[in-house]
PDB file of N, CA and C in Angstrom:
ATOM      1  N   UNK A   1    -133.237 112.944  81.252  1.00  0.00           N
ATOM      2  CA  UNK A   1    -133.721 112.975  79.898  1.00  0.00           C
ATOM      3  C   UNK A   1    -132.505 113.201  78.980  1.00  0.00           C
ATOM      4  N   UNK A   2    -132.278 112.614  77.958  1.00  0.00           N
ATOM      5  CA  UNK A   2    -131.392 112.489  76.663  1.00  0.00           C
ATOM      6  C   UNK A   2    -131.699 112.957  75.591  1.00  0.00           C
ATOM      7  N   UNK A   3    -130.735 113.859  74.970  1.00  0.00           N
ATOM      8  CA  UNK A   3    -131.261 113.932  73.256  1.00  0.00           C
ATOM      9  C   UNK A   3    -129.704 114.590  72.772  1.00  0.00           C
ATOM     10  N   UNK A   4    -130.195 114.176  71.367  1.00  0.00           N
ATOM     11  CA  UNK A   4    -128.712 114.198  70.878  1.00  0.00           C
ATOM     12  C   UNK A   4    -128.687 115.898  70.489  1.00  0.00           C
ATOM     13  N   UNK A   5    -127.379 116.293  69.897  1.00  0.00           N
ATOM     14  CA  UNK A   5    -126.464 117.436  69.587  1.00  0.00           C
ATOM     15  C   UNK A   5    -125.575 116.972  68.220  1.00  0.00           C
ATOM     16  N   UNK A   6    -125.282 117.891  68.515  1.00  0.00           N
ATOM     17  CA  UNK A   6    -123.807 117.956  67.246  1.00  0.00           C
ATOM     18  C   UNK A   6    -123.104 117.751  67.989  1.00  0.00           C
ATOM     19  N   UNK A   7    -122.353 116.920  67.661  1.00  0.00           N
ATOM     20  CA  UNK A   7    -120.800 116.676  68.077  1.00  0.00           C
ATOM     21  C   UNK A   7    -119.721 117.687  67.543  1.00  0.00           C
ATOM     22  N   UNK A   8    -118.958 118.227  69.187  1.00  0.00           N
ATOM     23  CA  UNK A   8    -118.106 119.008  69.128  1.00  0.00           C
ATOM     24  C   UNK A   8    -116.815 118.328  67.882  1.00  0.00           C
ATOM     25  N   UNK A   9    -116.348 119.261  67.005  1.00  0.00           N
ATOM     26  CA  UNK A   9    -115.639 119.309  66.279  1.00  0.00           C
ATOM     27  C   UNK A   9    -115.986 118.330  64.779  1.00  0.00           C
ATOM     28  N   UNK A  10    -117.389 118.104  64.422  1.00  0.00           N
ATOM     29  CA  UNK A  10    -118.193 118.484  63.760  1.00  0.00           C
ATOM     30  C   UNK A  10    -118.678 119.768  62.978  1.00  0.00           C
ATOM     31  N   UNK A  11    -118.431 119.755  61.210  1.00  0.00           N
ATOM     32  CA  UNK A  11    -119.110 120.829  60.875  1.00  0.00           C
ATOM     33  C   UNK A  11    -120.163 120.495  60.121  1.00  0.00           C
ATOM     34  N   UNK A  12    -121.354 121.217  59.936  1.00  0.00           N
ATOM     35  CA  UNK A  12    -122.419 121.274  59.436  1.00  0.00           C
ATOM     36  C   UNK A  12    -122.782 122.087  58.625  1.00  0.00           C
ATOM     37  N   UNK A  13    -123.049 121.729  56.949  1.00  0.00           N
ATOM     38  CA  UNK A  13    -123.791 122.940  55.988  1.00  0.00           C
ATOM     39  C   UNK A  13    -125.264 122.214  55.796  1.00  0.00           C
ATOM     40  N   UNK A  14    -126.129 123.174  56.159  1.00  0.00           N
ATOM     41  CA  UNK A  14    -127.701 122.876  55.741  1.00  0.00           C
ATOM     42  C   UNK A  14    -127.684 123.704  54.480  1.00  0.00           C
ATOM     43  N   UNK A  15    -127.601 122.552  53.470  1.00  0.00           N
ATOM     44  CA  UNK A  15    -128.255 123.130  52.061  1.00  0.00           C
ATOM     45  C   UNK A  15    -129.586 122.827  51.567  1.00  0.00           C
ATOM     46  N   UNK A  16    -130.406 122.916  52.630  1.00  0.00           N
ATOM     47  CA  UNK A  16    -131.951 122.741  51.910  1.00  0.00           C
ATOM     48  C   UNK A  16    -132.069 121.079  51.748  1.00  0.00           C
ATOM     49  N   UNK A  17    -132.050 120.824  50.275  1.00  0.00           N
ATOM     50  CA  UNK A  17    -132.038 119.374  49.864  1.00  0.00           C
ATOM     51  C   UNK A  17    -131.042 118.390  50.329  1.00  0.00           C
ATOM     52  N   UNK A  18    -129.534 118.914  50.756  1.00  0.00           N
ATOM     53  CA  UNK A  18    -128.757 118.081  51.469  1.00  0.00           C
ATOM     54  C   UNK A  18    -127.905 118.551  52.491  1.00  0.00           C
ATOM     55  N   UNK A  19    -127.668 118.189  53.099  1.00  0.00           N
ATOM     56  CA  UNK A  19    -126.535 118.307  54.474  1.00  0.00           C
ATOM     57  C   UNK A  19    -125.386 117.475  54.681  1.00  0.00           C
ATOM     58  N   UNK A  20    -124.244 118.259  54.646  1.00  0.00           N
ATOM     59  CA  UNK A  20    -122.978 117.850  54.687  1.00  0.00           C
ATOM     60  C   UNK A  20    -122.616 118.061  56.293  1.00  0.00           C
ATOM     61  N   UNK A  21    -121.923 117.074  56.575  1.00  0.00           N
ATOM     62  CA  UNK A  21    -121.492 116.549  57.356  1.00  0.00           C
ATOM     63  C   UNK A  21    -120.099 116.467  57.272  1.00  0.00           C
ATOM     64  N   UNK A  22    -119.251 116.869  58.852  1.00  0.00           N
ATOM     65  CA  UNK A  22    -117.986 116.689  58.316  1.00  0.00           C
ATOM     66  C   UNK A  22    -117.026 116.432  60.069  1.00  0.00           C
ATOM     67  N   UNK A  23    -116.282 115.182  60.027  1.00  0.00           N
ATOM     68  CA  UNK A  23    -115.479 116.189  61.356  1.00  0.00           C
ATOM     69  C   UNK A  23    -114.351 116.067  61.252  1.00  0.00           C
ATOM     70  N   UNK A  24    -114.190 117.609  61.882  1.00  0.00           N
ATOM     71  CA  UNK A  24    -113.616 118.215  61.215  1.00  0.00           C
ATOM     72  C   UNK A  24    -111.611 117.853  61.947  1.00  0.00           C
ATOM     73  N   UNK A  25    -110.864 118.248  61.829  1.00  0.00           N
ATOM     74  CA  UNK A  25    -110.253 118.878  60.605  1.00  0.00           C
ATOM     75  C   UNK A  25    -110.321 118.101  59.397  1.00  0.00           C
ATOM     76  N   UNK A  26    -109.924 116.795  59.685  1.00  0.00           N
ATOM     77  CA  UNK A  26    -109.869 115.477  58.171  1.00  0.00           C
ATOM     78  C   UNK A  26    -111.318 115.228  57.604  1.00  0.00           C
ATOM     79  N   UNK A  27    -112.539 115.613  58.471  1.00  0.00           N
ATOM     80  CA  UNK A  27    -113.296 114.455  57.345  1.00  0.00           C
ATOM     81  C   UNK A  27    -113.322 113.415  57.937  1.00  0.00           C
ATOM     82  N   UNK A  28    -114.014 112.487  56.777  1.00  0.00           N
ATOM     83  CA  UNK A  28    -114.721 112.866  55.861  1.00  0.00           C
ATOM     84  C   UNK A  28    -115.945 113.162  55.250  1.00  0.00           C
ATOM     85  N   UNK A  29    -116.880 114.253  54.498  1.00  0.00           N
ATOM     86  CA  UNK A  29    -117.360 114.769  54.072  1.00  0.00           C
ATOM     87  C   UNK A  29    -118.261 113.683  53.904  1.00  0.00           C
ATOM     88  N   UNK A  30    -119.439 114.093  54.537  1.00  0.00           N
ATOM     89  CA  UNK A  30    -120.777 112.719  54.110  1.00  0.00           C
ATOM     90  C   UNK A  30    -121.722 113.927  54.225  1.00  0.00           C
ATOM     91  N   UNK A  31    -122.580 113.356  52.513  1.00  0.00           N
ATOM     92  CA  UNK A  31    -123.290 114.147  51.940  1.00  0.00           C
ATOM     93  C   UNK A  31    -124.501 113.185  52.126  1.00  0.00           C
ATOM     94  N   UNK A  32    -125.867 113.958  52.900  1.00  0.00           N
ATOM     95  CA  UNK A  32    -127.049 113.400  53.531  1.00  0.00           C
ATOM     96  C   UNK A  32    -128.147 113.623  52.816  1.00  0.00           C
ATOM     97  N   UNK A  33    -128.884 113.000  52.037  1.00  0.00           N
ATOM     98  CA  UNK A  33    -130.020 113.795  51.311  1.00  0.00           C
ATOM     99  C   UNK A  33    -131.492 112.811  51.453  1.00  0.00           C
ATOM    100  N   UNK A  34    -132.231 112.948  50.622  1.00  0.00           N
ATOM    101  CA  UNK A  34    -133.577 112.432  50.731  1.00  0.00           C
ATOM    102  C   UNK A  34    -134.029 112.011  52.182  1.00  0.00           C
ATOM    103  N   UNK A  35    -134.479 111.074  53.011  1.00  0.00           N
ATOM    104  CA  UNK A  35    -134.726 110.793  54.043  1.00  0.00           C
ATOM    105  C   UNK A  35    -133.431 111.060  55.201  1.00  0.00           C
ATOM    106  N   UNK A  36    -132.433 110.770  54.781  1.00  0.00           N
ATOM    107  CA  UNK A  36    -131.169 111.112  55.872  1.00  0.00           C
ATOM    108  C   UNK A  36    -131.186 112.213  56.167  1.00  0.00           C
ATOM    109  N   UNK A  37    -131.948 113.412  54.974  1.00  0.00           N
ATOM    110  CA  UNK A  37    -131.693 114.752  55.414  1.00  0.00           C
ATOM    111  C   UNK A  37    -132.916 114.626  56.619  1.00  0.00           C
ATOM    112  N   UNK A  38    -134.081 114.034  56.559  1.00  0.00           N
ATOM    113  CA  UNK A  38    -135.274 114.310  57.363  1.00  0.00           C
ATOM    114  C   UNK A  38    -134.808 113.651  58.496  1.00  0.00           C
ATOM    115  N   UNK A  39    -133.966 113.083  59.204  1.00  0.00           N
ATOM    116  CA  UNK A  39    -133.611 112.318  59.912  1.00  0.00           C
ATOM    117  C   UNK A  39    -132.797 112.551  60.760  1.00  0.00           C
ATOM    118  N   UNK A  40    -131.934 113.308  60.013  1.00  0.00           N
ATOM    119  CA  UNK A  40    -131.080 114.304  60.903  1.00  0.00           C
ATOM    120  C   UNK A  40    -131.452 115.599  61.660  1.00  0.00           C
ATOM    121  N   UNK A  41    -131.970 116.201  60.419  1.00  0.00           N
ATOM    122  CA  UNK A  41    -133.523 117.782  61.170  1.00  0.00           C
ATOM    123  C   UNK A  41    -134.024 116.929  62.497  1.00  0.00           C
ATOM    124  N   UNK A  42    -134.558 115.721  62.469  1.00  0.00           N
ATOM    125  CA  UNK A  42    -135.531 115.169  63.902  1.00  0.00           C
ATOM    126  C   UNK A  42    -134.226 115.246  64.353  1.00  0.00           C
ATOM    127  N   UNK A  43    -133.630 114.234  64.410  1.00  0.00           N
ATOM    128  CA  UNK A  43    -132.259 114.162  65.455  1.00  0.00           C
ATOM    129  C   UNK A  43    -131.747 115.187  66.274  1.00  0.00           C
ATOM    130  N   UNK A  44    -131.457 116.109  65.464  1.00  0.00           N
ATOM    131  CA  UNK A  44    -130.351 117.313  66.390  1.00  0.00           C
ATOM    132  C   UNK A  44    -131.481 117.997  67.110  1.00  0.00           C
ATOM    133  N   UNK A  45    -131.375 117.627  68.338  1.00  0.00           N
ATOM    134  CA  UNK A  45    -131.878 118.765  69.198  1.00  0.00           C
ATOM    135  C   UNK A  45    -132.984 118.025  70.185  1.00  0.00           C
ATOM    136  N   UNK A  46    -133.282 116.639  69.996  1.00  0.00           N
ATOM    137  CA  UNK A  46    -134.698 115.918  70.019  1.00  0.00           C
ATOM    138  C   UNK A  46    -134.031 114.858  71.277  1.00  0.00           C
ATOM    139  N   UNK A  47    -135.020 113.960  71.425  1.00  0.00           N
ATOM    140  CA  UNK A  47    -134.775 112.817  72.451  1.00  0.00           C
ATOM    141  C   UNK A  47    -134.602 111.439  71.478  1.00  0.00           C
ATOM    142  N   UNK A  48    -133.656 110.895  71.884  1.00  0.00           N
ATOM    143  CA  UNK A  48    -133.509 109.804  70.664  1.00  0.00           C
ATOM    144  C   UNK A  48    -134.983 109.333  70.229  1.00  0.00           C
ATOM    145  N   UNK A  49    -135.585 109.033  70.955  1.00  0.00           N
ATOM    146  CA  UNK A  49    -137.158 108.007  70.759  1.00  0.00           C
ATOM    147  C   UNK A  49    -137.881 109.382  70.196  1.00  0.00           C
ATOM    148  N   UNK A  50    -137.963 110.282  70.252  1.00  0.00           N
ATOM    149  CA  UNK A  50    -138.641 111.634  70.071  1.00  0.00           C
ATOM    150  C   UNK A  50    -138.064 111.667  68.142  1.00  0.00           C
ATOM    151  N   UNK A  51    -136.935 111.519  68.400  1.00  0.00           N
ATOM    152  CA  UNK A  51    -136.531 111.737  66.757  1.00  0.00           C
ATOM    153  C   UNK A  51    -137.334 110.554  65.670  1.00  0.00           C
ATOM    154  N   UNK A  52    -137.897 109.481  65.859  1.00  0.00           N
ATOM    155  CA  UNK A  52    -138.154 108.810  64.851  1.00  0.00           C
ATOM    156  C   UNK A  52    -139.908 109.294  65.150  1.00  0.00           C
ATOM    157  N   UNK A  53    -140.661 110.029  65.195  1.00  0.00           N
ATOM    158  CA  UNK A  53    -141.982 109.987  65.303  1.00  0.00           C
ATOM    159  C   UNK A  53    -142.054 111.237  64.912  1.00  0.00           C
ATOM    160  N   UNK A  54    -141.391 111.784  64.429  1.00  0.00           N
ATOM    161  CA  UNK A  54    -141.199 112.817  62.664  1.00  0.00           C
ATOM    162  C   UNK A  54    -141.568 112.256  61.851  1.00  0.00           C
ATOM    163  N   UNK A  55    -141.078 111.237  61.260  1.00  0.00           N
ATOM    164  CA  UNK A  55    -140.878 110.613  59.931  1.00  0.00           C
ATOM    165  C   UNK A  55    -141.859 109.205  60.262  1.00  0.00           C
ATOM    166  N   UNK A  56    -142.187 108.497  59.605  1.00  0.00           N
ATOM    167  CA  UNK A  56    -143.880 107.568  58.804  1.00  0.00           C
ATOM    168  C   UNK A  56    -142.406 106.265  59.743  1.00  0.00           C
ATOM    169  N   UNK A  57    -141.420 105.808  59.330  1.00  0.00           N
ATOM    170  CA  UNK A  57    -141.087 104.929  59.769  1.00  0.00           C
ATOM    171  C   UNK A  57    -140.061 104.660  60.560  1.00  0.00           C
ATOM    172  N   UNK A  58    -140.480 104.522  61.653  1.00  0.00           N
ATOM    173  CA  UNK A  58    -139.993 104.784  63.381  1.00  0.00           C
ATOM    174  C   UNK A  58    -138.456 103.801  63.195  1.00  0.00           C
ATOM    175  N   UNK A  59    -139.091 102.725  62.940  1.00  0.00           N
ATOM    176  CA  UNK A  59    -138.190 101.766  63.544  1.00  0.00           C
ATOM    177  C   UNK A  59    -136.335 102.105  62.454  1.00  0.00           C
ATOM    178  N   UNK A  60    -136.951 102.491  61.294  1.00  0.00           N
ATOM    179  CA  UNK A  60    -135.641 102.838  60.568  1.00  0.00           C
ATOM    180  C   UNK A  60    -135.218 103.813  60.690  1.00  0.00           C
ATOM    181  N   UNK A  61    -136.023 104.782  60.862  1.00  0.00           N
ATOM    182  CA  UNK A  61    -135.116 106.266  61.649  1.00  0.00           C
ATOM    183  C   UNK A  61    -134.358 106.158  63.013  1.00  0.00           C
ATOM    184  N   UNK A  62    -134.735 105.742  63.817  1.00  0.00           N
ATOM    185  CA  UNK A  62    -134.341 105.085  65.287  1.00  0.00           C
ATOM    186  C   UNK A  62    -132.536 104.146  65.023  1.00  0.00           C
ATOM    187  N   UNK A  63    -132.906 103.471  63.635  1.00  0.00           N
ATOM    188  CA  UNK A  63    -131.625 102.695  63.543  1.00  0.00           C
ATOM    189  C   UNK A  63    -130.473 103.777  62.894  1.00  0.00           C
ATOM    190  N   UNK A  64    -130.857 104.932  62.158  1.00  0.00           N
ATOM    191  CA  UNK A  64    -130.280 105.811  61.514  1.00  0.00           C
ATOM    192  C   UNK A  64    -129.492 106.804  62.590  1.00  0.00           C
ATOM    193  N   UNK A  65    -130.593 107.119  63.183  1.00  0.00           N
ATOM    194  CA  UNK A  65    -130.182 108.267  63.741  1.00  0.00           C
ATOM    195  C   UNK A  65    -129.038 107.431  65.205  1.00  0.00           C
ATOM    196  N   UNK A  66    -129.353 106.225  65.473  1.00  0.00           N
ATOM    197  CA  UNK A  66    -128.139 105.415  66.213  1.00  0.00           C
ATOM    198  C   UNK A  66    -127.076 105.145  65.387  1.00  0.00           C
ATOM    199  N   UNK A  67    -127.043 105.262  64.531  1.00  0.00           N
ATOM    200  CA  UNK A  67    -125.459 105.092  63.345  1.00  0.00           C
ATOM    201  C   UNK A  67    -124.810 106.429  63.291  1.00  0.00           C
ATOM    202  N   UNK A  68    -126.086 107.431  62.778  1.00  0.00           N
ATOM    203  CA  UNK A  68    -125.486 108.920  63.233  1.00  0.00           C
ATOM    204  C   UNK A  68    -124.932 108.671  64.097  1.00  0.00           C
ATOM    205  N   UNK A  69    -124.964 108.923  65.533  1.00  0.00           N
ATOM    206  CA  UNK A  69    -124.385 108.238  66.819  1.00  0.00           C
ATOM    207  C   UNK A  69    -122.970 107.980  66.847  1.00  0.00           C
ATOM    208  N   UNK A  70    -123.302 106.607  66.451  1.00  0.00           N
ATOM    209  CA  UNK A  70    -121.935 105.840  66.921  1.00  0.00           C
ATOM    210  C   UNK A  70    -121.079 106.283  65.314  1.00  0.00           C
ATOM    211  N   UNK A  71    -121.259 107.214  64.729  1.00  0.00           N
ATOM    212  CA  UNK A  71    -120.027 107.367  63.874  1.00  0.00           C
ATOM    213  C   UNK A  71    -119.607 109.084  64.336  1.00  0.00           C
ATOM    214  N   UNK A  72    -120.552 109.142  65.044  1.00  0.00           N
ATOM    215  CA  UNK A  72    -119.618 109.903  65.867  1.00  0.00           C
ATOM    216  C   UNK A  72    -120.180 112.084  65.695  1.00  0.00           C
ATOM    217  N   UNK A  73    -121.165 112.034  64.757  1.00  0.00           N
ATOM    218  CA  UNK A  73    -121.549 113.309  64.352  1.00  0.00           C
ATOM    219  C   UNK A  73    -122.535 113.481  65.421  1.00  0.00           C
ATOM    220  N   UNK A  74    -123.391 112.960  65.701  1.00  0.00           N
ATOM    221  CA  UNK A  74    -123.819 113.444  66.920  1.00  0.00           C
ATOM    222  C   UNK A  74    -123.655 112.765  68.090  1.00  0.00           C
ATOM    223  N   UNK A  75    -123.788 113.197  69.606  1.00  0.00           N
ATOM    224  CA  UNK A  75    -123.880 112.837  70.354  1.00  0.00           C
ATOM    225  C   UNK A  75    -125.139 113.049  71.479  1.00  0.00           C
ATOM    226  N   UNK A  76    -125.310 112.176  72.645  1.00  0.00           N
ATOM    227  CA  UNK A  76    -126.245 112.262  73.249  1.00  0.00           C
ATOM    228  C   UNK A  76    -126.238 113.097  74.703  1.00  0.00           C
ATOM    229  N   UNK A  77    -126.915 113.667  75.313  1.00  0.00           N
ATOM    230  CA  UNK A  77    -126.997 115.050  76.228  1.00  0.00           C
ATOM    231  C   UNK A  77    -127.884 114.740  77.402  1.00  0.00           C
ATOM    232  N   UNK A  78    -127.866 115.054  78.549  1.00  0.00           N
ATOM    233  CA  UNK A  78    -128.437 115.540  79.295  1.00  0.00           C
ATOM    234  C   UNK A  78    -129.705 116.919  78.832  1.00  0.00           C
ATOM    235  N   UNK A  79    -130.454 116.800  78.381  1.00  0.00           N
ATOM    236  CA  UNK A  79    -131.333 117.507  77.764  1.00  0.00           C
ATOM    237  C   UNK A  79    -131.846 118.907  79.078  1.00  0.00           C
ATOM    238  N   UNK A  80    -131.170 118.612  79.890  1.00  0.00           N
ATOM    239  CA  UNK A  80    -131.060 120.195  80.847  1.00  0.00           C
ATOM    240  C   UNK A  80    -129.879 121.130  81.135  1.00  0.00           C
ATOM    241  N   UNK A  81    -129.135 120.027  80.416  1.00  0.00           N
ATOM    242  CA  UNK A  81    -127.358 121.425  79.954  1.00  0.00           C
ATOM    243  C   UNK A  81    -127.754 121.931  78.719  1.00  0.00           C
TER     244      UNK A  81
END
């Protein structure tokens, strides 16, 4: 079983309405709000397919939270480490 994390050397501020994103030491700083913020909450911690059945539309959260991904802020887990 799989689900994503934060990616090591990644930092994270949850400000309520938005979430900054950062990795770290350089950056750069990506500021997440309206649906990206809801998208990311499913994401961290979830099973990829598990993260889009939060939110009303599967198929675009699913493509989101795979861009999260491959740019590198989160990554995907063995969901028993």
């Amino acid at each position: 079983m799989r689900r994503y994390r934060i990616a090591r050397d990644v930092g994270v501020l949850d400000a309520g309405e938005r979430v900054y994103v950062a990795g770290l030491p350089e950056g750069p700083v990506v500021i997440l709000d309206g649906p990206a913020v809801t998208a990311w909450r499913a994401a961290v911690g979830s099973q990829p397919a598990d993260a889009a059945a939060v939110v009303a539309d599967a198929a675009e959260i699913q493509r989101y939270t795979a861009a999260l991904a491959e740019a590198g802020f989160i990554v995907e887990e063995d969901a028993r480490a």
